[in-house]
Protein backbone atom coordinates (compact mmCIF):
# COMPACT_ATOMS: atom_id res chain seq x y z
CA UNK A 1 70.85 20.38 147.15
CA UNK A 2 69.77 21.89 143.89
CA UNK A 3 66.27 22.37 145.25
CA UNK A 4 67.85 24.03 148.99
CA UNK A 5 69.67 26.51 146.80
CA UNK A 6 66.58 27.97 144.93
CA UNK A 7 64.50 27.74 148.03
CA UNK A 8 67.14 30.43 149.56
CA UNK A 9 67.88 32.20 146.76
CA UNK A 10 64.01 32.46 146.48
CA UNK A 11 63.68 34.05 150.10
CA UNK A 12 66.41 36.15 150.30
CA UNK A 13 67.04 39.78 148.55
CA UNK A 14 69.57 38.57 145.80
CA UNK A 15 69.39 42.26 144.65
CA UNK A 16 70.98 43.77 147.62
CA UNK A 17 73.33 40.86 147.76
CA UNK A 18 74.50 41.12 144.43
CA UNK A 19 75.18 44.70 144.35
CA UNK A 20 76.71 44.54 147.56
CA UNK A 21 78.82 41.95 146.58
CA UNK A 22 79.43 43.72 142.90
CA UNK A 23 79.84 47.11 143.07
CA UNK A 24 80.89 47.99 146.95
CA UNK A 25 83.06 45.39 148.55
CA UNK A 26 84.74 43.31 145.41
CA UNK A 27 87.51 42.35 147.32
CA UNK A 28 85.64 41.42 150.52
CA UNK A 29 83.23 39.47 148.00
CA UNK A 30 86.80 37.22 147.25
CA UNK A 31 87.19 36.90 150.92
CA UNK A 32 83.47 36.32 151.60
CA UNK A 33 83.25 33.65 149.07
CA UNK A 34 86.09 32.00 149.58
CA UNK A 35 85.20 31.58 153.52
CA UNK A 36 81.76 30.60 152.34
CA UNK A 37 83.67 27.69 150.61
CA UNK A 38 85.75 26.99 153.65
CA UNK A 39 82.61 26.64 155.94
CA UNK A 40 80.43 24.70 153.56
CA UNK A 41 80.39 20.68 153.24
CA UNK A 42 80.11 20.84 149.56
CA UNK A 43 82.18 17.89 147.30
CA UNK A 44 82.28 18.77 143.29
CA UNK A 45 79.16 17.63 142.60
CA UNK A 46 77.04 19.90 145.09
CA UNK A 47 79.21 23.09 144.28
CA UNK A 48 78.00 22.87 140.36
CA UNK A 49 74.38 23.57 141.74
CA UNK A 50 75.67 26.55 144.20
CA UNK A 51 77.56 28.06 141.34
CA UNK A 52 74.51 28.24 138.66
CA UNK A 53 72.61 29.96 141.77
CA UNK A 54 75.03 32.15 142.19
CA UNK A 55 75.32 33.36 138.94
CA UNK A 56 71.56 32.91 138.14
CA UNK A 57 71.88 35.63 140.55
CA UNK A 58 73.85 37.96 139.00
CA UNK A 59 76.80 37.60 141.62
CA UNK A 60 80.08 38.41 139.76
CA UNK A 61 82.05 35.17 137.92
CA UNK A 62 85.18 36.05 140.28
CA UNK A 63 83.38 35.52 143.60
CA UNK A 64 81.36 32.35 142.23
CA UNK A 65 84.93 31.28 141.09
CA UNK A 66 86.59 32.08 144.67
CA UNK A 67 83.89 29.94 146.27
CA UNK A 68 84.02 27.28 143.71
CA UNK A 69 87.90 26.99 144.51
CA UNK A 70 87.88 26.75 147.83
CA UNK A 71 84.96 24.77 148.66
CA UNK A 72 86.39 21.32 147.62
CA UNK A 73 89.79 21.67 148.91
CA UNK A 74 88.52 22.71 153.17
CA UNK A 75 85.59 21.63 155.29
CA UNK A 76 85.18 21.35 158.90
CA UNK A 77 85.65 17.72 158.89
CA UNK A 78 88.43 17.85 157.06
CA UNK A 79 90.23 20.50 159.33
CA UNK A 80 89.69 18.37 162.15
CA UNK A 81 91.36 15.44 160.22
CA UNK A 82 93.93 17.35 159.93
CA UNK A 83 94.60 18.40 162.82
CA UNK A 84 94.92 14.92 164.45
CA UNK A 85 97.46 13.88 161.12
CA UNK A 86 99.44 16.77 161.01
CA UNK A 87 99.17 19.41 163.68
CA UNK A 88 97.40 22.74 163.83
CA UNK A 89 100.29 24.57 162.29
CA UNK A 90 100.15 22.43 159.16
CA UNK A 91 96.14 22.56 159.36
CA UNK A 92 96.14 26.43 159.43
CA UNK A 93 98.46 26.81 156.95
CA UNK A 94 96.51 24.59 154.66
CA UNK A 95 93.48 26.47 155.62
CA UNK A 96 95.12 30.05 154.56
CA UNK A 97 96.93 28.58 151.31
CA UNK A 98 93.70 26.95 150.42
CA UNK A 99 91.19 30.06 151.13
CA UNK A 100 94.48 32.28 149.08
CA UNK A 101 93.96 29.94 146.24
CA UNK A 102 90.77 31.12 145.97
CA UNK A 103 90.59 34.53 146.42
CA UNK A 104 93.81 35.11 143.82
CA UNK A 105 91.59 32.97 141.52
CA UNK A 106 88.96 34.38 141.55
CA UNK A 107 90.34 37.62 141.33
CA UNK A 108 92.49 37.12 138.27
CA UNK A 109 89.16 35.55 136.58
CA UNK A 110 87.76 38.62 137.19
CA UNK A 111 90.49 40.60 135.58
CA UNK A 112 90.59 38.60 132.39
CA UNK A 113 86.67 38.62 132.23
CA UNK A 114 86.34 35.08 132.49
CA UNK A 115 82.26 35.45 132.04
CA UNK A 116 82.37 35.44 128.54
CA UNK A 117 83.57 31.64 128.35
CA UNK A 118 80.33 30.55 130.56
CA UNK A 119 78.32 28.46 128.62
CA UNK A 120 75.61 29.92 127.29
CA UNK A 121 72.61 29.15 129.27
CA UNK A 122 74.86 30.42 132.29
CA UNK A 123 76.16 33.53 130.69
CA UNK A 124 72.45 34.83 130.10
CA UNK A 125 71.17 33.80 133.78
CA UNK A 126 74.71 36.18 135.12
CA UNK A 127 73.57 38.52 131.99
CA UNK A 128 69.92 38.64 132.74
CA UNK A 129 70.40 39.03 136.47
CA UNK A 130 72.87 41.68 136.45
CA UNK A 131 70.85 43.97 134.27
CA UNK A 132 67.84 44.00 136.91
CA UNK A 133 67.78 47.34 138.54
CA UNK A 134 67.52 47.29 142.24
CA UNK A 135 64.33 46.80 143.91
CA UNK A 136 63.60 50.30 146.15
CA UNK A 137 60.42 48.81 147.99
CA UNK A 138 59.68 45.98 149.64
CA UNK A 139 62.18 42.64 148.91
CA UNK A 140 61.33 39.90 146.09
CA UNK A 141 61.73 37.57 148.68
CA UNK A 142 58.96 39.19 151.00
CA UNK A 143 56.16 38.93 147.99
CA UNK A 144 56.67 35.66 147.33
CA UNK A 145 54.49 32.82 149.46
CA UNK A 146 56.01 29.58 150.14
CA UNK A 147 54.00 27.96 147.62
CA UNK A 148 55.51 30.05 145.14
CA UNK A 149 59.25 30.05 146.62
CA UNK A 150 58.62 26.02 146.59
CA UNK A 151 57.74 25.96 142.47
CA UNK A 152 60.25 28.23 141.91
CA UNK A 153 62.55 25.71 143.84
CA UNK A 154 61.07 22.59 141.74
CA UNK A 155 61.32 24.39 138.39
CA UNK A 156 65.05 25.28 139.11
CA UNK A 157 66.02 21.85 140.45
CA UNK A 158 64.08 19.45 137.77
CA UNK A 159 66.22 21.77 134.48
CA UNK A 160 69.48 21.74 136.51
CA UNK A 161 69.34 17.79 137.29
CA UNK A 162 67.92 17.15 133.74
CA UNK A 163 70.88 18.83 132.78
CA UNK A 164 73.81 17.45 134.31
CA UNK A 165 72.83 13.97 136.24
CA UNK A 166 74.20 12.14 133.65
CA UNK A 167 77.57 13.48 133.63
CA UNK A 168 77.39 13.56 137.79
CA UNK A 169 77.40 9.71 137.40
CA UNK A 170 79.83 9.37 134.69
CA UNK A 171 82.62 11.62 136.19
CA UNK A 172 82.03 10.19 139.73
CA UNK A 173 81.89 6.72 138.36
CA UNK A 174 84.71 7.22 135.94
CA UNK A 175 87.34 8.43 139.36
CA UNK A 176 86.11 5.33 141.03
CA UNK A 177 87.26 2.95 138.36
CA UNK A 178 90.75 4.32 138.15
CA UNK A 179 91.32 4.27 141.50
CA UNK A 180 91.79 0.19 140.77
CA UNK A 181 94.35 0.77 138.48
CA UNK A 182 97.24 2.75 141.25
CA UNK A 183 98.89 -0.35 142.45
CA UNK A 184 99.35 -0.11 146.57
CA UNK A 185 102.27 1.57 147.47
CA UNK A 186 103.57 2.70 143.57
CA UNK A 187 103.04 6.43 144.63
CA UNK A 188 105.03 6.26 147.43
CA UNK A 189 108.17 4.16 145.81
CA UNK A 190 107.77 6.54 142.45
CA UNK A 191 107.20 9.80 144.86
CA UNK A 192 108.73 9.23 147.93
CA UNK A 193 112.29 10.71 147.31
CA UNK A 194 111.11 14.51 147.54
CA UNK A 195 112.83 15.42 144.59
CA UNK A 196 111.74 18.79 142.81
CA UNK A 197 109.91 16.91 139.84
CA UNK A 198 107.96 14.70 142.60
CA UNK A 199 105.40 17.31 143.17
CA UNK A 200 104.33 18.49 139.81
CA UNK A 201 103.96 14.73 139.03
CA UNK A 202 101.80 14.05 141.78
CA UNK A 203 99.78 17.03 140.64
CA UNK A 204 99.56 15.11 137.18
CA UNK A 205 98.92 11.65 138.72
CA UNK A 206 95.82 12.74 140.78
CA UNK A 207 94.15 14.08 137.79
CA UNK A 208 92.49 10.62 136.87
CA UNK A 209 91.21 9.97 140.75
CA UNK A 210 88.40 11.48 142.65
CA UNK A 211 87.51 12.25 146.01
CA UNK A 212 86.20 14.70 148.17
CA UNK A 213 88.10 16.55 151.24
CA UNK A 214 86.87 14.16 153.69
CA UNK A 215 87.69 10.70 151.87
CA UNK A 216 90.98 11.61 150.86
CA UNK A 217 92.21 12.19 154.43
CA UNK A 218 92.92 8.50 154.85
CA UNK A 219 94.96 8.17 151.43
CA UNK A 220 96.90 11.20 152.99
CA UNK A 221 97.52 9.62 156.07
CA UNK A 222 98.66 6.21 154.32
CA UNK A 223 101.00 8.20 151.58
CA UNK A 224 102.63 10.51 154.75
CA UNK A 225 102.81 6.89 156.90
CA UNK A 226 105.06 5.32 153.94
CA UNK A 227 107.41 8.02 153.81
CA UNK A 228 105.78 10.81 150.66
CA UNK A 229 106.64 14.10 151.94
CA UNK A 230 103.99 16.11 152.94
CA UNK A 231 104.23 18.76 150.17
CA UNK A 232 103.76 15.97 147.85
CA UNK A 233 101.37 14.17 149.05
CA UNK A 234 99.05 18.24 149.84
CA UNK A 235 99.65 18.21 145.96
CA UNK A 236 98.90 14.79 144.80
CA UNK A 237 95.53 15.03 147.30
CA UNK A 238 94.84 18.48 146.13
CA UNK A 239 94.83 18.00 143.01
CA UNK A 240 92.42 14.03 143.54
CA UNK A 241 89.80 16.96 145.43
CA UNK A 242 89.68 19.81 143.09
CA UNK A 243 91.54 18.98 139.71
CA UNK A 244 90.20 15.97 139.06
CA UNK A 245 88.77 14.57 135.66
CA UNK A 246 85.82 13.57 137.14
CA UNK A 247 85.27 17.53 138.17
CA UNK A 248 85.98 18.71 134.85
CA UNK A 249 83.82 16.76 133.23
CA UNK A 250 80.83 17.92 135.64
CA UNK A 251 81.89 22.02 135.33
CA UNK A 252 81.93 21.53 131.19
CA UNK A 253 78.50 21.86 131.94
CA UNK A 254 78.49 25.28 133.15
CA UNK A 255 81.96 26.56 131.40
CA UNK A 256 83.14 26.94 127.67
CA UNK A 257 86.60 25.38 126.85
CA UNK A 258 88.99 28.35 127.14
CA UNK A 259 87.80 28.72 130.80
CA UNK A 260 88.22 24.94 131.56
CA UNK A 261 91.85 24.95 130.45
CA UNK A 262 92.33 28.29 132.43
CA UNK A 263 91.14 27.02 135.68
CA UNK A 264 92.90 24.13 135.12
CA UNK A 265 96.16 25.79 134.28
CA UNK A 266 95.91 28.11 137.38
CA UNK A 267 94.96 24.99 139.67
CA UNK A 268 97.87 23.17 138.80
CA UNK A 269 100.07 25.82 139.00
CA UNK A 270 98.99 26.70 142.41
CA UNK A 271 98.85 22.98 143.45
CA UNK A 272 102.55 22.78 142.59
CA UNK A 273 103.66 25.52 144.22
CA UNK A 274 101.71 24.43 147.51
CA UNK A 275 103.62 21.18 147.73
CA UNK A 276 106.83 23.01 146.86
CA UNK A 277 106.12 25.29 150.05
CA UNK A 278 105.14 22.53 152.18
CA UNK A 279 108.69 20.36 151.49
CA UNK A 280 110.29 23.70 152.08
CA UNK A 281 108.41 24.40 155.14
CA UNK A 282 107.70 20.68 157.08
CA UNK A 283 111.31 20.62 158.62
CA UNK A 284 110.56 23.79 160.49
CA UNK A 285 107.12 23.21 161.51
């Protein structure tokens, strides 16, 4: 994945891209990354490398971020899932509260400058590439060879895995062992009430667990067939895909601290309020 990325970066104009993305459209670059997200098959793991190539290419932290929201919580396989589970008005509403989450994120780490809690080796790549002035002639892309787009592809993929593989194992591995330890069936007799406090808990209690947007479709299906409310179990599952331990661990690679606790703030926050909406909504729908 981390090689594919560099390849493309590598052929494309990332100048034009970047300032198009920067300075004209900024709020169709929320929209735009945020679909990009949607549309893309990418678990936790695969975004990391998509988010160090976009801001190795100067794209603004906001956009990255709207992309890096959204691409964990919807995929195409998941959508179809869902649409056999819960019906198409549930999936599209998922799809629109999922690709909102995004965009709003990505738009108030914008605001509050959230670049400046990158970690350092990803601050200067943003840094570095946004201080290139725009190219006037001919593309980048169309003076490189293959030959040269391929060791650009190699160098960028060899000090990106050499950087993180170890944690990739140790988060993924560390959500897999605690999934033994949720006796079958205590969510739902803990949960299954719908009371107000049964959502933010849920939020709290798929922290530990990991999965991607795929895998946790099943869990879904069980938790809805032994009576959690939807809204809870959105959260709970929301919160497994994109909150997770496991992720954190793997995006302390690329962010400082203050940004970590930020995004995870605002993803709880939101995850809360989603399952809130869904109780609210799932006798109408």
């Amino acid at each position: 994945m981390i090689y594919l990325i560099a390849l493309i970066r590598a052929s494309l104009n990332i100048e034009q891209v970047r300032d198009y993305l920067a300075q004209k459209n900024r709020g169709i670059g929320y929209l735009m990354g945020s679909s990009f997200g949607a549309i893309t098959p990418f678990c936790s793991c695969s975004s990391i490398p998509v988010f160090l190539g976009f801001t190795s290419a100067g794209i603004p932290v906001g956009i990255t971020m709207s992309f890096l929201l959204t691409s964990p919580l919807i995929n195409e396989v998941a959508i179809l899932l869902l649409l056999s589970l819960l019906g198409w008005k549930f999936t599209l509403i998922y799809v629109l509260v999922g690709m909102t989450v995004g965009i709003l994120g990505g738009l108030f780490l914008d605001t509050i400058k959230a670049e400046k809690w990158l970690q350092s080796f990803a601050a200067e790549a943003l840094s570095k590439a946004q201080g290139k002035e725009p190219q006037t002639t001919a593309s980048k892309a169309q003076a490189l060879g293959f030959q040269q787009r391929h060791q650009f592809a190699v160098r960028e993929a060899t000090e990106i895995f050499g950087r993180v593989w170890k944690w990739v194992i140790i988060g993924v591995g560390l959500g897999a062992a605690l999934h033994g330890f949720v006796p079958d069936g205590w969510i739902e007799a803990h949960l299954g009430d719908g009371q107000w406090w049964s959502v933010p808990a849920a939020v709290v209690l798929g922290i530990p667990l990991y999965s991607n947007a795929t895998g946790v479709i099943p869990i879904m299906e069980s938790l809805i067939t032994n009576g959690l409310p939807v809204g809870t179990t959105l959260a709970f599952c929301m919160s497994t895909v994109a909150a997770s331990f496991p992720e954190f661990i793997l995006l302390k690679q690329v962010m400082q601290w203050k940004l970590l606790g930020t995004l995870f703030v605002m993803l709880l926050i939101s995850f809360t309020l989603i399952g809130w909406l869904f109780n609210g909504l799932s006798p109408f729908i």
